[in-house]
PDB file of N, CA and C in Angstrom:
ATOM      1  N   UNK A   1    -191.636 -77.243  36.370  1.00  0.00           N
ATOM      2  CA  UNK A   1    -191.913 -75.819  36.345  1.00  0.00           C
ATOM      3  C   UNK A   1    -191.052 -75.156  35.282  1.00  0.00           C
ATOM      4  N   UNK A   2    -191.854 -74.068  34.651  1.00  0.00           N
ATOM      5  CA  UNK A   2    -190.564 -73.531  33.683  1.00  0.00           C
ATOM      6  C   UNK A   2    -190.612 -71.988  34.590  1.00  0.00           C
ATOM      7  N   UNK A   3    -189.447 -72.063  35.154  1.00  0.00           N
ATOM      8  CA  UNK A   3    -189.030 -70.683  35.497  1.00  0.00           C
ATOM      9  C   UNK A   3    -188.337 -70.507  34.724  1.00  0.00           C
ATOM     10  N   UNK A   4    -188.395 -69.281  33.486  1.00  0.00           N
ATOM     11  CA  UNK A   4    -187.471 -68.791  32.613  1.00  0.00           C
ATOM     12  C   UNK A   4    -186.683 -67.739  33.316  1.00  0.00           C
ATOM     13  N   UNK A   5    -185.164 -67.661  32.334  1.00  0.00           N
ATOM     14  CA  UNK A   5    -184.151 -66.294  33.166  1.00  0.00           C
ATOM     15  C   UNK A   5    -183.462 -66.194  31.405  1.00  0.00           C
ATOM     16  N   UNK A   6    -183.676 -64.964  31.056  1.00  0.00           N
ATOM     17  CA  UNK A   6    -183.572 -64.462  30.052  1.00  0.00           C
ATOM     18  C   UNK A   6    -182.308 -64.058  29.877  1.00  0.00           C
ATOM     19  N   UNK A   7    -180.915 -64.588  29.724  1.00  0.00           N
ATOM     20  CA  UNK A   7    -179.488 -64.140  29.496  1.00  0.00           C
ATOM     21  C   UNK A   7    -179.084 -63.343  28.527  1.00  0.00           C
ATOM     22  N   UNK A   8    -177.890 -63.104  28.894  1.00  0.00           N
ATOM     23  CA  UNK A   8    -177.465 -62.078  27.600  1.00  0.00           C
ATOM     24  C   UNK A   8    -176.742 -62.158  26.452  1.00  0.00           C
ATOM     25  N   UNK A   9    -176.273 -63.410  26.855  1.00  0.00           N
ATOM     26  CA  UNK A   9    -175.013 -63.884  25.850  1.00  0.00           C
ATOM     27  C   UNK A   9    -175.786 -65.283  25.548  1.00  0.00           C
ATOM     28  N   UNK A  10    -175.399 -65.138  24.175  1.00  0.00           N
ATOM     29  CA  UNK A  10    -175.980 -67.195  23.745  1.00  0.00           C
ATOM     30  C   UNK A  10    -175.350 -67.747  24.266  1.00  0.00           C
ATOM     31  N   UNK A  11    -174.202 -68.117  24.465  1.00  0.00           N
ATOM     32  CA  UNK A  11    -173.436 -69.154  25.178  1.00  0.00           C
ATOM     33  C   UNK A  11    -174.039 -69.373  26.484  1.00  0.00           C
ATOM     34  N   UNK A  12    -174.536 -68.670  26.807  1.00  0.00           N
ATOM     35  CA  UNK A  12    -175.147 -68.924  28.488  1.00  0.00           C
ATOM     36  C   UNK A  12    -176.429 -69.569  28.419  1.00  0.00           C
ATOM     37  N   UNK A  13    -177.577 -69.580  27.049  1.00  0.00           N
ATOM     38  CA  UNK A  13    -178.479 -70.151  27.069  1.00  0.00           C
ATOM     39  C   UNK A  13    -178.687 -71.785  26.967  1.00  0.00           C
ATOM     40  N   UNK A  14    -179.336 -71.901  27.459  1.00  0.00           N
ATOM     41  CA  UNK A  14    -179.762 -73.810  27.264  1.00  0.00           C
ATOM     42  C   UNK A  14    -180.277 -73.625  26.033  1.00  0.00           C
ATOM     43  N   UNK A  15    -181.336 -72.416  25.497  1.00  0.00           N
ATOM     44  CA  UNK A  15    -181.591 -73.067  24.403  1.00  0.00           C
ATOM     45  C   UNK A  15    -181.819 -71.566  23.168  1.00  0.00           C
ATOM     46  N   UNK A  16    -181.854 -71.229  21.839  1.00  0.00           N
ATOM     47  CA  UNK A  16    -181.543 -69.925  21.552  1.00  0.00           C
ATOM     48  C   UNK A  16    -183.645 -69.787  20.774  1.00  0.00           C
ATOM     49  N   UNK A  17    -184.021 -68.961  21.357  1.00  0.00           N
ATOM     50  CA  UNK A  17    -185.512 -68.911  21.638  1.00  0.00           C
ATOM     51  C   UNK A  17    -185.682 -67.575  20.543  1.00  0.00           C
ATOM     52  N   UNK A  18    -186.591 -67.955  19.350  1.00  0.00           N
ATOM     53  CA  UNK A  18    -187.229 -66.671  18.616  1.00  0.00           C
ATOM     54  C   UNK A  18    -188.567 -66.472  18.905  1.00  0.00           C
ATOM     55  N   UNK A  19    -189.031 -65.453  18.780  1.00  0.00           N
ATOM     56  CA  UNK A  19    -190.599 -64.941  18.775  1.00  0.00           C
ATOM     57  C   UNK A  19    -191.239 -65.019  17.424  1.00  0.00           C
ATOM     58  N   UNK A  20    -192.144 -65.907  17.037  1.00  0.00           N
ATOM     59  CA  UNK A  20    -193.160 -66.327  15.900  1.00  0.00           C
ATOM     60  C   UNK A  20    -193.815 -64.939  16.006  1.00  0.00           C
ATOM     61  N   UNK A  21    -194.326 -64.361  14.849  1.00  0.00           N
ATOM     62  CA  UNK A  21    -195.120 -63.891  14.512  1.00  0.00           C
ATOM     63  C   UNK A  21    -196.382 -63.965  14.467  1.00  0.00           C
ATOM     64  N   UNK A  22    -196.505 -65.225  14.630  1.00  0.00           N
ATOM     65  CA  UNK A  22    -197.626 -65.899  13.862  1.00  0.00           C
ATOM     66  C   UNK A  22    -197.730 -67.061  14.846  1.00  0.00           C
ATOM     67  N   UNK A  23    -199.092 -67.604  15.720  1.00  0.00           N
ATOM     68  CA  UNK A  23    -199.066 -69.403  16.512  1.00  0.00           C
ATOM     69  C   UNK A  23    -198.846 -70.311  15.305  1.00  0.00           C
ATOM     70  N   UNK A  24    -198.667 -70.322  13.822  1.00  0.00           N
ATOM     71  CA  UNK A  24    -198.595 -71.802  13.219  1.00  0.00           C
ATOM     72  C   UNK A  24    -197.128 -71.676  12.974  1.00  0.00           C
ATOM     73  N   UNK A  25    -196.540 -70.391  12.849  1.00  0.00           N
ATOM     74  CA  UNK A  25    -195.271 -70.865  13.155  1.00  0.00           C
ATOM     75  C   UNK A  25    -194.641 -71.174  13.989  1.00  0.00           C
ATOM     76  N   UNK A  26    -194.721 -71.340  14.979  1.00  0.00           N
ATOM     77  CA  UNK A  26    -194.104 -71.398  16.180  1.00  0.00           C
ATOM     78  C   UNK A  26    -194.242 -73.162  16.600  1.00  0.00           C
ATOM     79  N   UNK A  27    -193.143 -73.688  17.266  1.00  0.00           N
ATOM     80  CA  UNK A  27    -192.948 -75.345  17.763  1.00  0.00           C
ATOM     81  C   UNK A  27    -193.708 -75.051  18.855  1.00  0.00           C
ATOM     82  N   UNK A  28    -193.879 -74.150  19.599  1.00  0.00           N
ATOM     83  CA  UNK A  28    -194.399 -73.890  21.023  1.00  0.00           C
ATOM     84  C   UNK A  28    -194.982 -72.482  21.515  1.00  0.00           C
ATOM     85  N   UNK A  29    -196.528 -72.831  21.653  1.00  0.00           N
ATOM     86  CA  UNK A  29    -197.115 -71.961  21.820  1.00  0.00           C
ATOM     87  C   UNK A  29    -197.185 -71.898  23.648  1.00  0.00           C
ATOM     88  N   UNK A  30    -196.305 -70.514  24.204  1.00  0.00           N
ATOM     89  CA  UNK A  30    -196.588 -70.204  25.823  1.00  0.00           C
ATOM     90  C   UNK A  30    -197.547 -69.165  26.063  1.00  0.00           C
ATOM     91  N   UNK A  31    -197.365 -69.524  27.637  1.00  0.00           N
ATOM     92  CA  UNK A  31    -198.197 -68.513  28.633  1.00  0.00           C
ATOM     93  C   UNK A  31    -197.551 -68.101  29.829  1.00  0.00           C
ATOM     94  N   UNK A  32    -197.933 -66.579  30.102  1.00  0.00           N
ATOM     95  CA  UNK A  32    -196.941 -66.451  30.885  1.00  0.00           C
ATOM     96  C   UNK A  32    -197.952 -66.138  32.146  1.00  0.00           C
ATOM     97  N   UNK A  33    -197.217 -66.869  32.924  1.00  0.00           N
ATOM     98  CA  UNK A  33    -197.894 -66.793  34.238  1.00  0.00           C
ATOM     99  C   UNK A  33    -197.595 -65.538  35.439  1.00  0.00           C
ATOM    100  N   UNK A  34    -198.288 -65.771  36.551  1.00  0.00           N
ATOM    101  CA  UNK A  34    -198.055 -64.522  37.185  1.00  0.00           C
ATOM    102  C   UNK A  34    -197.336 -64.847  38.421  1.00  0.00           C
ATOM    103  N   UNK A  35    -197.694 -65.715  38.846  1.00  0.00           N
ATOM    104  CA  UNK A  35    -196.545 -66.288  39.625  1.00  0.00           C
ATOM    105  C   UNK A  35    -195.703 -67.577  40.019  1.00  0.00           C
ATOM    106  N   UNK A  36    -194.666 -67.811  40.554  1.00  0.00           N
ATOM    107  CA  UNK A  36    -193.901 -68.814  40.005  1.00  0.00           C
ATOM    108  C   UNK A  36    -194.003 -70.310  40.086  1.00  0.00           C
ATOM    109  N   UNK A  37    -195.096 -69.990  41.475  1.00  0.00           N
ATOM    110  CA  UNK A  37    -195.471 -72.030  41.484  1.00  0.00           C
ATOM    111  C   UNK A  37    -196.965 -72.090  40.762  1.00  0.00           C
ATOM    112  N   UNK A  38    -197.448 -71.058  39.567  1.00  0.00           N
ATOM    113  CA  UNK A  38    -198.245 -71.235  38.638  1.00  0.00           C
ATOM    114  C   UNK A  38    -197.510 -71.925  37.423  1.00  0.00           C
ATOM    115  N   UNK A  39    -196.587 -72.167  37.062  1.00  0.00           N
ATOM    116  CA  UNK A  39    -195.232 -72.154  36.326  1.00  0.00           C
ATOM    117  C   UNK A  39    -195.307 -73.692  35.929  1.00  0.00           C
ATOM    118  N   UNK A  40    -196.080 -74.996  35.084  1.00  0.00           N
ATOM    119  CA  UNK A  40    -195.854 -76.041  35.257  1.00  0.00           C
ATOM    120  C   UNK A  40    -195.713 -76.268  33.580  1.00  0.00           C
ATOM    121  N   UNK A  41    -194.885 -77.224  33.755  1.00  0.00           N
ATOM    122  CA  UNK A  41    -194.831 -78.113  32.011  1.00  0.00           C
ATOM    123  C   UNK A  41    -193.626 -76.890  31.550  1.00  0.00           C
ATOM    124  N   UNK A  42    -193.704 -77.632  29.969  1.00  0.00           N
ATOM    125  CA  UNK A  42    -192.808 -76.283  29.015  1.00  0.00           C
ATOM    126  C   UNK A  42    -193.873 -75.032  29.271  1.00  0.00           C
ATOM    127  N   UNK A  43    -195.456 -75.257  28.583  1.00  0.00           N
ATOM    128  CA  UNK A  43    -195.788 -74.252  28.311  1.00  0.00           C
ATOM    129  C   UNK A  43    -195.969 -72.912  29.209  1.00  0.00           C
ATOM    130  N   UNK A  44    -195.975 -73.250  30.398  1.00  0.00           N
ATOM    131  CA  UNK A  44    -196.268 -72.143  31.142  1.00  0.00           C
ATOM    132  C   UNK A  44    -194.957 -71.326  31.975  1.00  0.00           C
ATOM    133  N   UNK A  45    -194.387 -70.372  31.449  1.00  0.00           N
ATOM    134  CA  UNK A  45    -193.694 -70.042  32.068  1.00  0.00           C
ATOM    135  C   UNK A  45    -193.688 -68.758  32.749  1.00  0.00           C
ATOM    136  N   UNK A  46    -192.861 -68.357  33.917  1.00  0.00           N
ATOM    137  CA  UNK A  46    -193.032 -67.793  34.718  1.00  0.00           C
ATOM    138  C   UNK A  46    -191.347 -66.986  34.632  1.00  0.00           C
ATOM    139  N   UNK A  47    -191.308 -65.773  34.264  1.00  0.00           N
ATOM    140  CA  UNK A  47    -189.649 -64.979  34.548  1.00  0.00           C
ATOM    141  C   UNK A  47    -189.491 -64.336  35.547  1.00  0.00           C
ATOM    142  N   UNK A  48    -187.828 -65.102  35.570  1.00  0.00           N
ATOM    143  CA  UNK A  48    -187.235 -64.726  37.014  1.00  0.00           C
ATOM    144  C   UNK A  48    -186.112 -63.580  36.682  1.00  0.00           C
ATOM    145  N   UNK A  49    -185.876 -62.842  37.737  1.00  0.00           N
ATOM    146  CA  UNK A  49    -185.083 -61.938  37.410  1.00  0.00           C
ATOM    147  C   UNK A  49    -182.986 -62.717  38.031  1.00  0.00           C
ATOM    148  N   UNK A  50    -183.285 -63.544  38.571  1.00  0.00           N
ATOM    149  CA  UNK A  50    -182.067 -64.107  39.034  1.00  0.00           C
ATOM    150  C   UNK A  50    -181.314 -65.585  38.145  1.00  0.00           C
ATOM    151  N   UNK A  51    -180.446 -65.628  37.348  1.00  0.00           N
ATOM    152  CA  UNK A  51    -180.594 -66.752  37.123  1.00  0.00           C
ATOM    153  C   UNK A  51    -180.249 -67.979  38.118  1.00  0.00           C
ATOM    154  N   UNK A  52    -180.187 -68.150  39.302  1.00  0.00           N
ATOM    155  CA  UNK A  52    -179.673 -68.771  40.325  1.00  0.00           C
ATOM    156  C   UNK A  52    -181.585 -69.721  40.660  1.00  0.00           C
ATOM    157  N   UNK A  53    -182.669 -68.881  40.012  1.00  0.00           N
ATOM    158  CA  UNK A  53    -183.828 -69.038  40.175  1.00  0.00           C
ATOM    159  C   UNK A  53    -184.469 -69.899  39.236  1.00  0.00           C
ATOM    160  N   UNK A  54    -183.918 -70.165  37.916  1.00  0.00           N
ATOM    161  CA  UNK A  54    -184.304 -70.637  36.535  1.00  0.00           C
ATOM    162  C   UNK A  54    -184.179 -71.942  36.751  1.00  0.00           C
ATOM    163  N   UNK A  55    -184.980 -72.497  35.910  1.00  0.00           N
ATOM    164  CA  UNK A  55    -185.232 -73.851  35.276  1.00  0.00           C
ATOM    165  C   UNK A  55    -184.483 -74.345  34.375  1.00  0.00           C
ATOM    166  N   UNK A  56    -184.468 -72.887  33.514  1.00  0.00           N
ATOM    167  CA  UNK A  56    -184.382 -72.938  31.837  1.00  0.00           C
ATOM    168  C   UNK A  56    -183.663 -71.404  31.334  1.00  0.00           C
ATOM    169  N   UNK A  57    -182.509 -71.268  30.929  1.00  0.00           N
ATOM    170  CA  UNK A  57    -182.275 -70.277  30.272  1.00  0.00           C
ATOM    171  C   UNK A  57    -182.274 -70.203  29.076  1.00  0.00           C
ATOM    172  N   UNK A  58    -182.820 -69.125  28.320  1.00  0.00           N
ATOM    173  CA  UNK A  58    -183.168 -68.596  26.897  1.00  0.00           C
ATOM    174  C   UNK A  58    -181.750 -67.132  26.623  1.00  0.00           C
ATOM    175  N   UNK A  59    -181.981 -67.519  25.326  1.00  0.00           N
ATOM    176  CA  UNK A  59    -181.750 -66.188  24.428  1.00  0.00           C
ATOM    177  C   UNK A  59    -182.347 -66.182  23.751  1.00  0.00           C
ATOM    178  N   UNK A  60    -183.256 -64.700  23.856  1.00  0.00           N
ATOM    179  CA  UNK A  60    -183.842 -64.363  22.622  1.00  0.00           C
ATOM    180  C   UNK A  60    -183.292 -64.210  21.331  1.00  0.00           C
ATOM    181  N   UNK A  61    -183.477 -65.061  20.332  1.00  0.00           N
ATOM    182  CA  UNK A  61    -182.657 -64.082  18.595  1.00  0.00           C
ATOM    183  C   UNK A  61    -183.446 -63.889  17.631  1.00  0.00           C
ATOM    184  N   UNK A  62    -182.834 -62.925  16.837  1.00  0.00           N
ATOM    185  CA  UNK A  62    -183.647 -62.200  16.192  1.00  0.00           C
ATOM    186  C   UNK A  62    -184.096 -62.550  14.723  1.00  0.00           C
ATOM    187  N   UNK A  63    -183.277 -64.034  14.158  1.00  0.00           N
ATOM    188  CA  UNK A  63    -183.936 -64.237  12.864  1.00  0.00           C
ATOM    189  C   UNK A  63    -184.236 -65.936  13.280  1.00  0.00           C
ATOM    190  N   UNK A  64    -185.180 -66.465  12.418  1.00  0.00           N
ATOM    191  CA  UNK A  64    -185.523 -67.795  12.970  1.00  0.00           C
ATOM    192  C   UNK A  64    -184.707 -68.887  12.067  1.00  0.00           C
ATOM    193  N   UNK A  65    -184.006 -68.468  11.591  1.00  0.00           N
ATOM    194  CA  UNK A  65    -182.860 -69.930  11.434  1.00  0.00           C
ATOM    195  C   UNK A  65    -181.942 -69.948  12.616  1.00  0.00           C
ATOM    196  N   UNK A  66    -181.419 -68.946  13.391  1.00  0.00           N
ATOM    197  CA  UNK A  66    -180.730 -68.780  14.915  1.00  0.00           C
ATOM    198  C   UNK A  66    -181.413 -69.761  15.850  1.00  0.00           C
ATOM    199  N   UNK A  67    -183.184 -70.034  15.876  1.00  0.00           N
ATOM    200  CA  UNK A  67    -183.113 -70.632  17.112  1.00  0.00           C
ATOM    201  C   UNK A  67    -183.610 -72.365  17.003  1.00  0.00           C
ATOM    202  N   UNK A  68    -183.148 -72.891  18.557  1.00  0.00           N
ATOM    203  CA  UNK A  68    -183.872 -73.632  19.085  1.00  0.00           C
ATOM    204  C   UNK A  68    -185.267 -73.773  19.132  1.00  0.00           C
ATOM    205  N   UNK A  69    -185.471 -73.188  19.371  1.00  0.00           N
ATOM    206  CA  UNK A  69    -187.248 -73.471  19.279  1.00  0.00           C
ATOM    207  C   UNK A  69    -188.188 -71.686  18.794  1.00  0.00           C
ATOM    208  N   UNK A  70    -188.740 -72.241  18.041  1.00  0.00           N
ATOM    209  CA  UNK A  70    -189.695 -71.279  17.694  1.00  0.00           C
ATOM    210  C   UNK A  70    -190.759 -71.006  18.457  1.00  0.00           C
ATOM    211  N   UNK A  71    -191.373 -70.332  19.607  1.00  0.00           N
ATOM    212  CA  UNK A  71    -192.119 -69.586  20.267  1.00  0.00           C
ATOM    213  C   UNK A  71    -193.386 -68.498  20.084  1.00  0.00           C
ATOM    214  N   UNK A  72    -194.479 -68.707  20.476  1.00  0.00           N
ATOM    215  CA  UNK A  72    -195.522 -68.113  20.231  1.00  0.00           C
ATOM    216  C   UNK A  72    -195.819 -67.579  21.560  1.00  0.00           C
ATOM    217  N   UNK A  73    -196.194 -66.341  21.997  1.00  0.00           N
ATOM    218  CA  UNK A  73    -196.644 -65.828  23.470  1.00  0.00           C
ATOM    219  C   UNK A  73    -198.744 -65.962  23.158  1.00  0.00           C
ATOM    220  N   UNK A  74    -199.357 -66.720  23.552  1.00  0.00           N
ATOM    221  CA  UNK A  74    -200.592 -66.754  23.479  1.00  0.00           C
ATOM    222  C   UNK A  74    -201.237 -66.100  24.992  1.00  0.00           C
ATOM    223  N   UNK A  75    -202.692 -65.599  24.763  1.00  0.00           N
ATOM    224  CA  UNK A  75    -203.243 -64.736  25.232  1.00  0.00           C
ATOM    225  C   UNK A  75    -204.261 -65.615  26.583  1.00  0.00           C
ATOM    226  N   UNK A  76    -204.483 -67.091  26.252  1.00  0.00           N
ATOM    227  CA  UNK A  76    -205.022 -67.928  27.357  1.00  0.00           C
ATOM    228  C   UNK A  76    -203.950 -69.140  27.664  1.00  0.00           C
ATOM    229  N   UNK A  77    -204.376 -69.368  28.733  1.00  0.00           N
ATOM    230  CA  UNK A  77    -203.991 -70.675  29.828  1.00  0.00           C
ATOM    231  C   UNK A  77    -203.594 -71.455  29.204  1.00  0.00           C
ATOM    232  N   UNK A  78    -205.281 -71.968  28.646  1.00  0.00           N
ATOM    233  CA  UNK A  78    -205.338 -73.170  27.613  1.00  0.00           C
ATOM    234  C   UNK A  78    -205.047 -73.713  26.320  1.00  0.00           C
ATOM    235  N   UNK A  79    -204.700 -72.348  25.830  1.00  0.00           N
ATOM    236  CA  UNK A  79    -204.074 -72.578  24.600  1.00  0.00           C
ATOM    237  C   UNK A  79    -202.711 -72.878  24.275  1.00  0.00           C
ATOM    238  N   UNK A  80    -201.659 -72.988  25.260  1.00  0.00           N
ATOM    239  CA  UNK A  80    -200.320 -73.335  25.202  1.00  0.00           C
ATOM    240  C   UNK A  80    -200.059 -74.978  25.216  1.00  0.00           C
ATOM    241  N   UNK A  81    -199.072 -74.532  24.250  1.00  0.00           N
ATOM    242  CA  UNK A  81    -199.132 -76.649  24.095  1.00  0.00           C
ATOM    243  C   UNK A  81    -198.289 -76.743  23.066  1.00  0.00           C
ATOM    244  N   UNK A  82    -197.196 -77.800  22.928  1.00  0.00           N
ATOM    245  CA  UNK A  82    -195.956 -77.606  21.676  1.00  0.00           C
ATOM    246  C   UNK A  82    -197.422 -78.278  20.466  1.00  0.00           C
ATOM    247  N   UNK A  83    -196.754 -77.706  19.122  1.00  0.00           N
ATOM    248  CA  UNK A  83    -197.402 -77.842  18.080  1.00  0.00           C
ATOM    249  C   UNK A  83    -196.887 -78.388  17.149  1.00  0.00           C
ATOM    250  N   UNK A  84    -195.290 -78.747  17.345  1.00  0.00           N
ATOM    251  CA  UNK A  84    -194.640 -79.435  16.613  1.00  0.00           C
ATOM    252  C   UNK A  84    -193.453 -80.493  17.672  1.00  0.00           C
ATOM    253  N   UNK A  85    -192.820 -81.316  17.025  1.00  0.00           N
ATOM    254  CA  UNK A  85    -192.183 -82.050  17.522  1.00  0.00           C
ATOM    255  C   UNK A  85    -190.617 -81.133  17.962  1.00  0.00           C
ATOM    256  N   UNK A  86    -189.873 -81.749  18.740  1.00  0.00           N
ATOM    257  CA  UNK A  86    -188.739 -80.194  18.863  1.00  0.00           C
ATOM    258  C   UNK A  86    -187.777 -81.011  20.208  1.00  0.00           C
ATOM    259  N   UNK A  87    -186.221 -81.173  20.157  1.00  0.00           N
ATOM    260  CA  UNK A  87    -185.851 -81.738  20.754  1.00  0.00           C
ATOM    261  C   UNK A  87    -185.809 -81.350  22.368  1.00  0.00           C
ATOM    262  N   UNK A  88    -186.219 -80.269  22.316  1.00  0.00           N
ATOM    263  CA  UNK A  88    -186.669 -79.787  23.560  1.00  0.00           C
ATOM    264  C   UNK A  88    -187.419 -79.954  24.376  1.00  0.00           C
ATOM    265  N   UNK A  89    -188.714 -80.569  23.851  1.00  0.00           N
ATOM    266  CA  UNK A  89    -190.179 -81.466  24.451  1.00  0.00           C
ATOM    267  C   UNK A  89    -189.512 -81.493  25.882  1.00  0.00           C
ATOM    268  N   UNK A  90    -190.657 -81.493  27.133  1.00  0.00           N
ATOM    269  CA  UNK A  90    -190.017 -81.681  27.977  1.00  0.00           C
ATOM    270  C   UNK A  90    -188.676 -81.829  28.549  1.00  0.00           C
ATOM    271  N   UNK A  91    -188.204 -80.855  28.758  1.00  0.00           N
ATOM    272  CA  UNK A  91    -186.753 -79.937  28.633  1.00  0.00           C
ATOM    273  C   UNK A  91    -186.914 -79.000  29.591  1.00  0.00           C
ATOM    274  N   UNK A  92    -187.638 -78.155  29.061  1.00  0.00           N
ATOM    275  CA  UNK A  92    -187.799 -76.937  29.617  1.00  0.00           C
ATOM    276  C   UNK A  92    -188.067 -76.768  31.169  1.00  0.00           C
ATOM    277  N   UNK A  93    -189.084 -77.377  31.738  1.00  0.00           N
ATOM    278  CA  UNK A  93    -189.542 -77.303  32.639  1.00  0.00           C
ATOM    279  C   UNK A  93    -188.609 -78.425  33.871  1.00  0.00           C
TER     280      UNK A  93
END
């Protein structure tokens, strides 16, 4: 399951997460689900407001040489799926 918990400080993240602009840039295209045992694999994740609840903690940053994995938010189910190789592959979840 990827229950994400969105921290505040990098040091607290497992992994440092940017937002693509664009799905071909991005290592990993997600979906965000609506509730939490919808939540399976990397791609589908589900945010928690507790981190005591998480799978996986992120920091968002704001230029893309900062992160871990490059991230795409896509609009269906089916379209989430890593698009590049990324040491994170099954990690997340």
């Amino acid at each position: 399951m990827a229950k994400i918990y969105v921290v505040d400080y990098e040091h607290q993240a497992d992994a440092k997460v940017f937002r693509a602009k664009h799905d071909y840039q991005a290592d990993l295209l997600w979906y965000e689900v609506n509730q939490d045992y919808q939540a399976k694999g990397d791609e589908l994740w589900y945010f928690v407001d507790q981190e005591h609840q998480a799978d996986f903690k992120i920091y968002w940053v704001d230029h893309e040489h900062q992160a871990d994995i490059k991230v795409f938010e896509v609009d269906q189910k089916y379209k989430a799926k890593w698009q590049k190789s990324n040491k994170f592959k099954n990690r997340i979840s």
